[in-house]
Protein backbone atom coordinates (compact mmCIF):
# COMPACT_ATOMS: atom_id res chain seq x y z
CA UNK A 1 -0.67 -28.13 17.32
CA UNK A 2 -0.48 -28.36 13.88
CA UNK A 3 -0.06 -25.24 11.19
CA UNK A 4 -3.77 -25.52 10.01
CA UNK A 5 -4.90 -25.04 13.45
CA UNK A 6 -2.37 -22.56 15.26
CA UNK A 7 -3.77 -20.66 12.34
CA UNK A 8 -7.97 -21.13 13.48
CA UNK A 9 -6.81 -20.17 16.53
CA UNK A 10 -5.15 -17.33 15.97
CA UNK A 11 -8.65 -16.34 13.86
CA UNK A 12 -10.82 -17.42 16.55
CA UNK A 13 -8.36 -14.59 18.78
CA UNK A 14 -8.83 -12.36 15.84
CA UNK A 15 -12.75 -12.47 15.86
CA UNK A 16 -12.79 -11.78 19.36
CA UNK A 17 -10.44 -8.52 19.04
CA UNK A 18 -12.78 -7.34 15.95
CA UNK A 19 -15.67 -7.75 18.17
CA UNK A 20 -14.34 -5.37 20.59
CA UNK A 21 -13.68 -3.04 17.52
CA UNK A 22 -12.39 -2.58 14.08
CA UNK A 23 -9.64 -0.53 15.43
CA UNK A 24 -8.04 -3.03 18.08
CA UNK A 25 -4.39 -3.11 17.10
CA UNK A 26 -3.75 -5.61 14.68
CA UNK A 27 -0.45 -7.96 14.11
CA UNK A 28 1.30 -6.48 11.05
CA UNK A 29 3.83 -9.11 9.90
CA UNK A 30 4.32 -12.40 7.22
CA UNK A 31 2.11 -15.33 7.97
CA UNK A 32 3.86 -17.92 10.23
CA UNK A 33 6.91 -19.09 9.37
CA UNK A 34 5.52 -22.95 7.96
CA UNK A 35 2.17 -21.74 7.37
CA UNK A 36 1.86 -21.06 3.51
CA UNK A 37 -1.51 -20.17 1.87
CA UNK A 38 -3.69 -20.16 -1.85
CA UNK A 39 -2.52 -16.80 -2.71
CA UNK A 40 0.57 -15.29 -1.96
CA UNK A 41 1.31 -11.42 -2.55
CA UNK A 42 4.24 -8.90 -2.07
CA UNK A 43 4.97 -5.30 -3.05
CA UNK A 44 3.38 -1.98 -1.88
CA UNK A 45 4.56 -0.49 1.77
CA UNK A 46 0.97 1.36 1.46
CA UNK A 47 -1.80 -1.71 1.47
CA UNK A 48 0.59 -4.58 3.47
CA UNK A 49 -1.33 -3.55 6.53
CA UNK A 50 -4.89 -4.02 5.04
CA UNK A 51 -3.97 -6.89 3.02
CA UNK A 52 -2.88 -8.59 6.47
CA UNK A 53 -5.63 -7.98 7.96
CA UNK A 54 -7.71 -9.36 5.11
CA UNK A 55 -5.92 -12.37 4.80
CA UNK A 56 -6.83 -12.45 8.39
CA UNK A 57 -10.28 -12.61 7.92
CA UNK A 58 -11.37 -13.49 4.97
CA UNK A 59 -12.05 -17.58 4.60
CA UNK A 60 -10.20 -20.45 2.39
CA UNK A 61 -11.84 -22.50 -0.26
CA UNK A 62 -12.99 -24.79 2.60
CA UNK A 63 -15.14 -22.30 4.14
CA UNK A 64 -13.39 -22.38 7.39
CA UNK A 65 -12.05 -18.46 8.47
CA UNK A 66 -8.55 -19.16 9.24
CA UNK A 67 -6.83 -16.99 7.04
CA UNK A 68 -5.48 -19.59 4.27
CA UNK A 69 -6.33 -17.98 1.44
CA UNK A 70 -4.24 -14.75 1.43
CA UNK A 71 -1.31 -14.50 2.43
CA UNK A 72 0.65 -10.94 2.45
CA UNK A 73 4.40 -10.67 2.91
CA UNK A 74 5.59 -7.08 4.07
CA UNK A 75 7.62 -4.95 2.13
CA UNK A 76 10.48 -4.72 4.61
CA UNK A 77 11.95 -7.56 6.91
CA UNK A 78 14.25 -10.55 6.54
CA UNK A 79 16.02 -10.20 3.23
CA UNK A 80 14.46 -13.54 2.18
CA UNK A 81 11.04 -14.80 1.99
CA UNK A 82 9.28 -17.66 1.50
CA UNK A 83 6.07 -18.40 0.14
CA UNK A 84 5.37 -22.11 -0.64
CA UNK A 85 6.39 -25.12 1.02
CA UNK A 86 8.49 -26.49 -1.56
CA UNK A 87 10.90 -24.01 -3.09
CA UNK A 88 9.94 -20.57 -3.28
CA UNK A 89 12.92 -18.65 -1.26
CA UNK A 90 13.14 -15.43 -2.97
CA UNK A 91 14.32 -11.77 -2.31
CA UNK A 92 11.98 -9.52 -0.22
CA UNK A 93 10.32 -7.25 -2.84
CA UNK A 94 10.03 -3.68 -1.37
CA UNK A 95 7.21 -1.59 -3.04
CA UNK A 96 4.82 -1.37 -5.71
CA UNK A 97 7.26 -1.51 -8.87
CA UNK A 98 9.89 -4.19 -7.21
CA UNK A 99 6.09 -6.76 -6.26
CA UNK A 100 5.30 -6.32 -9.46
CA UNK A 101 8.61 -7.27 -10.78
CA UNK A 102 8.89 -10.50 -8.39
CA UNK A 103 5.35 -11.71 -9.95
CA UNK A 104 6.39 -10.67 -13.36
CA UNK A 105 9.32 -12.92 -12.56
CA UNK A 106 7.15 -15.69 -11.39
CA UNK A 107 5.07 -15.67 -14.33
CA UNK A 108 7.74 -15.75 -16.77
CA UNK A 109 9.20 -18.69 -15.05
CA UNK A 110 6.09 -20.38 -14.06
CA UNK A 111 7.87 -20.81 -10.65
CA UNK A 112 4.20 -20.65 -8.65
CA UNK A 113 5.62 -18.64 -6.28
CA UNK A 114 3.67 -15.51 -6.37
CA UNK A 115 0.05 -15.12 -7.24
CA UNK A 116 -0.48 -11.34 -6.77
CA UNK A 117 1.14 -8.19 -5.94
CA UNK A 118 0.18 -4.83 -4.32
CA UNK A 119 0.63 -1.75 -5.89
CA UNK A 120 -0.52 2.18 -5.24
CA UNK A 121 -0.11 2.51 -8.79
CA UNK A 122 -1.18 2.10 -12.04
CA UNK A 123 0.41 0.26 -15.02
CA UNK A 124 3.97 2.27 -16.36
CA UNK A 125 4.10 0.29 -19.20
CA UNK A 126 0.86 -0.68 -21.30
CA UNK A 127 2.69 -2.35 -24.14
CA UNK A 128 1.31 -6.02 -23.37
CA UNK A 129 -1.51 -6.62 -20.93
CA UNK A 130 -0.37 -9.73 -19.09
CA UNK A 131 -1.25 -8.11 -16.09
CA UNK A 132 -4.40 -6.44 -14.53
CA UNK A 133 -4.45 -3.79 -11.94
CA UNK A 134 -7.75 -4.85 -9.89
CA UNK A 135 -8.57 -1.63 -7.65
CA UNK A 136 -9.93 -2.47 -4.33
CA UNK A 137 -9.94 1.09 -2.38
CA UNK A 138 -8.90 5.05 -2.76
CA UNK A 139 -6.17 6.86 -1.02
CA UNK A 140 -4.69 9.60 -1.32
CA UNK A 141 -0.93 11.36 -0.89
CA UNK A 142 -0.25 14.35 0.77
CA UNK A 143 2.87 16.25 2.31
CA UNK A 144 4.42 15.32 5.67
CA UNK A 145 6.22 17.80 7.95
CA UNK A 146 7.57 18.05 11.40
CA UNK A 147 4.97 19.71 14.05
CA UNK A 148 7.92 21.13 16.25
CA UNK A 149 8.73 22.76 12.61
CA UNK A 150 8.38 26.20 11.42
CA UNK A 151 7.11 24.79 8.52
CA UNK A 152 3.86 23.53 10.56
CA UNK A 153 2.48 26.61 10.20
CA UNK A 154 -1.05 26.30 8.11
CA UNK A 155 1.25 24.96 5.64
CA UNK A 156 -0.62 24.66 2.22
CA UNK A 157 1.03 24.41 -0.82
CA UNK A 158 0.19 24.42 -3.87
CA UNK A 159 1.45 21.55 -6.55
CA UNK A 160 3.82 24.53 -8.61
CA UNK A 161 5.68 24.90 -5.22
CA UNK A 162 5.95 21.31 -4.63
CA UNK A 163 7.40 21.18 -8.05
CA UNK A 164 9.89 23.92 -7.34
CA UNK A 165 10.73 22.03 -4.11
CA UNK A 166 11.63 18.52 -5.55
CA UNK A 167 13.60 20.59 -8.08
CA UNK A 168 15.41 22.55 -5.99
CA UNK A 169 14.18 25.67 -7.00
CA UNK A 170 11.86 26.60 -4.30
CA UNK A 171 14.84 25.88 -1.03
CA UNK A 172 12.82 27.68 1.99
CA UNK A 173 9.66 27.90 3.20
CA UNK A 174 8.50 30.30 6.32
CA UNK A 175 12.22 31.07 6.41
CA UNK A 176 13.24 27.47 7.15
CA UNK A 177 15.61 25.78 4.69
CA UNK A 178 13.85 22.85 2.70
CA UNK A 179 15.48 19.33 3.15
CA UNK A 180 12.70 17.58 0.88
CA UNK A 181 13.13 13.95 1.13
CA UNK A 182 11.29 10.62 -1.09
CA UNK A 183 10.77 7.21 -0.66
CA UNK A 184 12.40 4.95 -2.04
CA UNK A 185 13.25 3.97 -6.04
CA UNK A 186 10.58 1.54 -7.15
CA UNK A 187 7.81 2.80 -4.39
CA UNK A 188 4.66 3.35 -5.94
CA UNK A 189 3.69 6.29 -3.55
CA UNK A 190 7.49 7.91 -5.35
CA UNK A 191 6.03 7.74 -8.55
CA UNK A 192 2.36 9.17 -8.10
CA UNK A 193 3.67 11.82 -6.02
CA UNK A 194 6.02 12.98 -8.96
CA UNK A 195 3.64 12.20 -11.72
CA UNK A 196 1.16 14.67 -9.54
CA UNK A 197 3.58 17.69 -9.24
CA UNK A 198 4.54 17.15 -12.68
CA UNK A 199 8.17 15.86 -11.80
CA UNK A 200 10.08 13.63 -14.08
CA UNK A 201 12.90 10.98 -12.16
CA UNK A 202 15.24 12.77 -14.40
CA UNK A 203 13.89 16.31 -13.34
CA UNK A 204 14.79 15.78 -9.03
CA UNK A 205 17.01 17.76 -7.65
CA UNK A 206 20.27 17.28 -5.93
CA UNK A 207 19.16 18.12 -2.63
CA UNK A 208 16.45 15.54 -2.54
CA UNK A 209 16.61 12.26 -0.27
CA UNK A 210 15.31 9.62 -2.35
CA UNK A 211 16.30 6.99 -0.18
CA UNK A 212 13.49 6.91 2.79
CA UNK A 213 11.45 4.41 3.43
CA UNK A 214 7.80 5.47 2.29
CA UNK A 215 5.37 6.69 5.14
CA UNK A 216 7.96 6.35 8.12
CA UNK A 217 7.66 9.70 10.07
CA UNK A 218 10.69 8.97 11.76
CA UNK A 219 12.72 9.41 8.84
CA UNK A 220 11.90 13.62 9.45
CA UNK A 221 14.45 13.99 12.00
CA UNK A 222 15.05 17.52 11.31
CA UNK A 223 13.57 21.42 10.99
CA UNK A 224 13.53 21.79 7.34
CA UNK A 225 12.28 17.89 6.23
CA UNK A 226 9.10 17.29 3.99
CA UNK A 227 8.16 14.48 2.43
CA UNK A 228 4.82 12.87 0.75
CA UNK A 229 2.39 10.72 2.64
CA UNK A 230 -0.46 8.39 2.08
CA UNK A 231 -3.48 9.65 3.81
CA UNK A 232 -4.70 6.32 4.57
CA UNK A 233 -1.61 5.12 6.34
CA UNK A 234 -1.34 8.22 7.77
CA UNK A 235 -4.58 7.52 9.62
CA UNK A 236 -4.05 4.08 10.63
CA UNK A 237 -1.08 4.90 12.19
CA UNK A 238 -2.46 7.35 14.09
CA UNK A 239 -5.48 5.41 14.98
CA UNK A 240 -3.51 2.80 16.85
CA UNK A 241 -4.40 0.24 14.00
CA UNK A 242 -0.85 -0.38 12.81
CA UNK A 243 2.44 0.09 13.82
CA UNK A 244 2.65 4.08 14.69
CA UNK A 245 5.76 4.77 12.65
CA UNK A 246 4.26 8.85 12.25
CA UNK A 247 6.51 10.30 14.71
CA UNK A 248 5.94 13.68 15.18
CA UNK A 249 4.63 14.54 11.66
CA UNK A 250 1.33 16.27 10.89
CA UNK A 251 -0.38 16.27 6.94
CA UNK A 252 -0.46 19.40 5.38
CA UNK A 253 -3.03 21.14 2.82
CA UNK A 254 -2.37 20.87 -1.11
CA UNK A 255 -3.98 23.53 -3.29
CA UNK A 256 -6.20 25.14 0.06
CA UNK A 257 -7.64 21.44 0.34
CA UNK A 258 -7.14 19.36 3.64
CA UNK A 259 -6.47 15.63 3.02
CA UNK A 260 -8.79 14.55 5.76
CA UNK A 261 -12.68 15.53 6.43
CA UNK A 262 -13.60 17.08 9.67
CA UNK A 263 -13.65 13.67 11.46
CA UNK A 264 -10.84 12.38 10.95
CA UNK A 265 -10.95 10.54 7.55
CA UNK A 266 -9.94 10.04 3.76
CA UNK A 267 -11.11 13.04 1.94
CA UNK A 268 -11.42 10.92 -1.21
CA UNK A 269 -11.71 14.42 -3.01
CA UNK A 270 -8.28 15.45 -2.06
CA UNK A 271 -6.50 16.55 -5.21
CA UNK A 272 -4.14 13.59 -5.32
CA UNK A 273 -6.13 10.98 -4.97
CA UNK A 274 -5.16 7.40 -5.83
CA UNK A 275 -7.06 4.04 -6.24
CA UNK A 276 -4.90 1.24 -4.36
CA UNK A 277 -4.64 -2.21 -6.53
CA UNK A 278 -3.98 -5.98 -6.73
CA UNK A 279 -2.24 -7.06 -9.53
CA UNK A 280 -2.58 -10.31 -10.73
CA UNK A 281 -1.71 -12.02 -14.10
CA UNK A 282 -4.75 -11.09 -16.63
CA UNK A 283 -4.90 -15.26 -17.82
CA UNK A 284 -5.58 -15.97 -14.26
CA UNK A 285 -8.83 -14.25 -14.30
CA UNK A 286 -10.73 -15.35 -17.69
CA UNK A 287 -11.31 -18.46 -19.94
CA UNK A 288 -9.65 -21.68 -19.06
CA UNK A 289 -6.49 -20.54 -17.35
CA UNK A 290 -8.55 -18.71 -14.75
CA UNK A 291 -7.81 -19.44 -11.14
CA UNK A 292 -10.41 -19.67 -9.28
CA UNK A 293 -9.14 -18.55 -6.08
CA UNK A 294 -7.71 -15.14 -7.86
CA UNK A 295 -11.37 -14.56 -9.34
CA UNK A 296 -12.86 -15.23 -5.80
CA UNK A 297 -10.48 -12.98 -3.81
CA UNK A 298 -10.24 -10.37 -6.16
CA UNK A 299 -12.20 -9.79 -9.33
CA UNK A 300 -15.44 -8.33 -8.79
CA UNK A 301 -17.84 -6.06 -6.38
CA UNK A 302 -18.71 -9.73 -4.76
CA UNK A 303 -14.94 -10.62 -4.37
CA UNK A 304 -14.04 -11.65 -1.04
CA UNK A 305 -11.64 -8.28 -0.84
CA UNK A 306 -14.47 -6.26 -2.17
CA UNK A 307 -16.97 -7.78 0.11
CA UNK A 308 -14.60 -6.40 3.27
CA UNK A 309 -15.42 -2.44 3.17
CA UNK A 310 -15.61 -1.91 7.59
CA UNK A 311 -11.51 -3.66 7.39
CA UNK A 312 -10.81 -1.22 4.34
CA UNK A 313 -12.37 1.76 6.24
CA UNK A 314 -10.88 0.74 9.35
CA UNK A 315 -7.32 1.19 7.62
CA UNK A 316 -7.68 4.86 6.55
CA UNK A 317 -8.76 3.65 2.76
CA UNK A 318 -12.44 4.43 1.19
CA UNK A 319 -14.33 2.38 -0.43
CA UNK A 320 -14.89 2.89 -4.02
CA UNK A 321 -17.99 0.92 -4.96
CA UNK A 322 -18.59 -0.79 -8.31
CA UNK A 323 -15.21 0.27 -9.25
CA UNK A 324 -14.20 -2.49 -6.56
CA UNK A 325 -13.10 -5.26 -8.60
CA UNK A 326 -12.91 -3.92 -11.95
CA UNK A 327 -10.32 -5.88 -14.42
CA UNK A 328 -9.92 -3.12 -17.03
CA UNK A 329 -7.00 -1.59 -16.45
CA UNK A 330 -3.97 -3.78 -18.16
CA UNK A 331 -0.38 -3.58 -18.56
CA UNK A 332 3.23 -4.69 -18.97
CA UNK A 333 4.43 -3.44 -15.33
């Protein structure tokens, strides 16, 4: 069986879960080893799940649904990926800032090897715009904690404690001692979370873990741990959808506000709220040196991403409507 067809199957398989429901566990991994596809992305722990499962489902220029036209590549893994069948063996980019990198890499030495790259955050640097952030759904970030902790108890904070925290200033809360903890440098989740509470990289304290992998429960392994959390993956984990990395954590309240409604879902009006992106190169999506797979997958309220709102539900995102699409926002990285 050839790679054009172990892949059909493996949709046909696919279809046949989705009919049983959107929340049927899904495979969470690179595309086949030998099976390469139109678009290839990397980057952002946050949206690898969804973007998997959209590259799952959503067709290839030929019309047929077996996945060929996106093709995701996780943020953790082998050390080495590779993403065209000629070439294209390069380091495993781990979050938003280091995908962004790799395709700023790949444009500046027209290597092909990367097409797009997922980010949960905006530009850093708007001093060129040879990139466009393309939002495709909202999440949001909240704080983590242990539920056999002390700390579990109607915790709500508001953002000046979180900024005492991550300082160091603030070391105990309901008389347990604060271990706060971040993911990793270049995660995109790292750098809305400190943008929110008003943090500078400069301004973290010395008894902050800034070394965790973003939105792995497991990594609170004691008492005192707290660290930020997207909402979205939050709820996928917990849902069964992807790989339940949670562990015993429970969200807390910022400001009095809960991060998820009453049943269960995004509160898109949580305080720190976040559109979710795409990033592509902005030449790829207007006049001549447009490609028109990029256009199709991503630019647009009738892009093939845009056009997938039960997957990005299903995921713990919300939809965000026109905004779906949009090629405004611009930047260096």
């Amino acid at each position: 069986m050839n790679v054009k067809s172990r892949a059909r199957l493996g949709a046909v398989v696919g279809a046949a879960a989705l009919g049983v429901g959107l929340l049927a566990p899904v495979a969470s991994a690179d595309p086949a080893v030998g099976e390469y596809r139109q678009l290839a992305g990397v980057g952002s722990d946050t949206t690898q799940d969804v973007l998997n499962r959209l590259g799952a489902v959503i067709p290839d220029p030929d019309g047929v649904p077996d996945g060929q036209l996106i093709a995701s590549y996780n943020a953790t893994g082998t050390a080495t990926i590779k993403t065209r069948a000629t070439g294209c063996v390069i380091n495993r980019p781990n979050g938003s800032s280091a995908g962004i990198d790799a395709l700023r890499n790949a444009v500046l030495n027209s290597t092909g090897c990367l097409d797009f790259a997922r980010s949960s955050r905006g530009p850093v640097d708007t001093t060129t715009t040879k990139l466009t952030w393309i939002p495709f759904a909202k999440d949001a970030v909240t704080i983590a904690v242990r539920s056999d902790s002390a700390l579990n108890n109607n915790l709500d904070l508001t953002t000046a404690n979180l900024r005492d925290i991550y300082t160091c200033v603030k070391t105990t809360h309901n008389g347990v001692a604060l271990t706060p903890l971040l993911p990793q440098s270049g995660s995109g989740t790292r750098s809305f979370f400190l943008e929110k509470i008003g943090v500078t990289e400069a301004q973290i304290g010395t008894c902050v873990n800034g070394t965790v992998q973003e939105h792995d429960g497991t990594a609170l392994d004691s008492a005192g741990d707290i660290a930020p959390y997207s909402v979205a993956q939050y709820i996928a984990q917990t849902n069964g959808v992807v790989t339940d990395r949670h562990g015993v954590t429970v969200l807390g309240k910022v400001n009095t506000v809960a991060p998820r409604n009453a049943d269960g879902t995004l509160n898109v009006n949580f305080p720190y709220n976040r559109d979710v992106y795409n990033v592509v190169p902005s030449p790829k999506i207007t006049g001549s040196t447009a490609d028109p797979n990029v256009v199709s997958a991503f630019v647009g309220t009738a892009s093939k991403v845009c056009g997938q709102p039960s997957h990005i539900t299903a995921f713990g995102f919300g939809t965000i409507g026109t905004a779906c699409g949009a090629t405004t926002l611009k930047g260096e990285r």
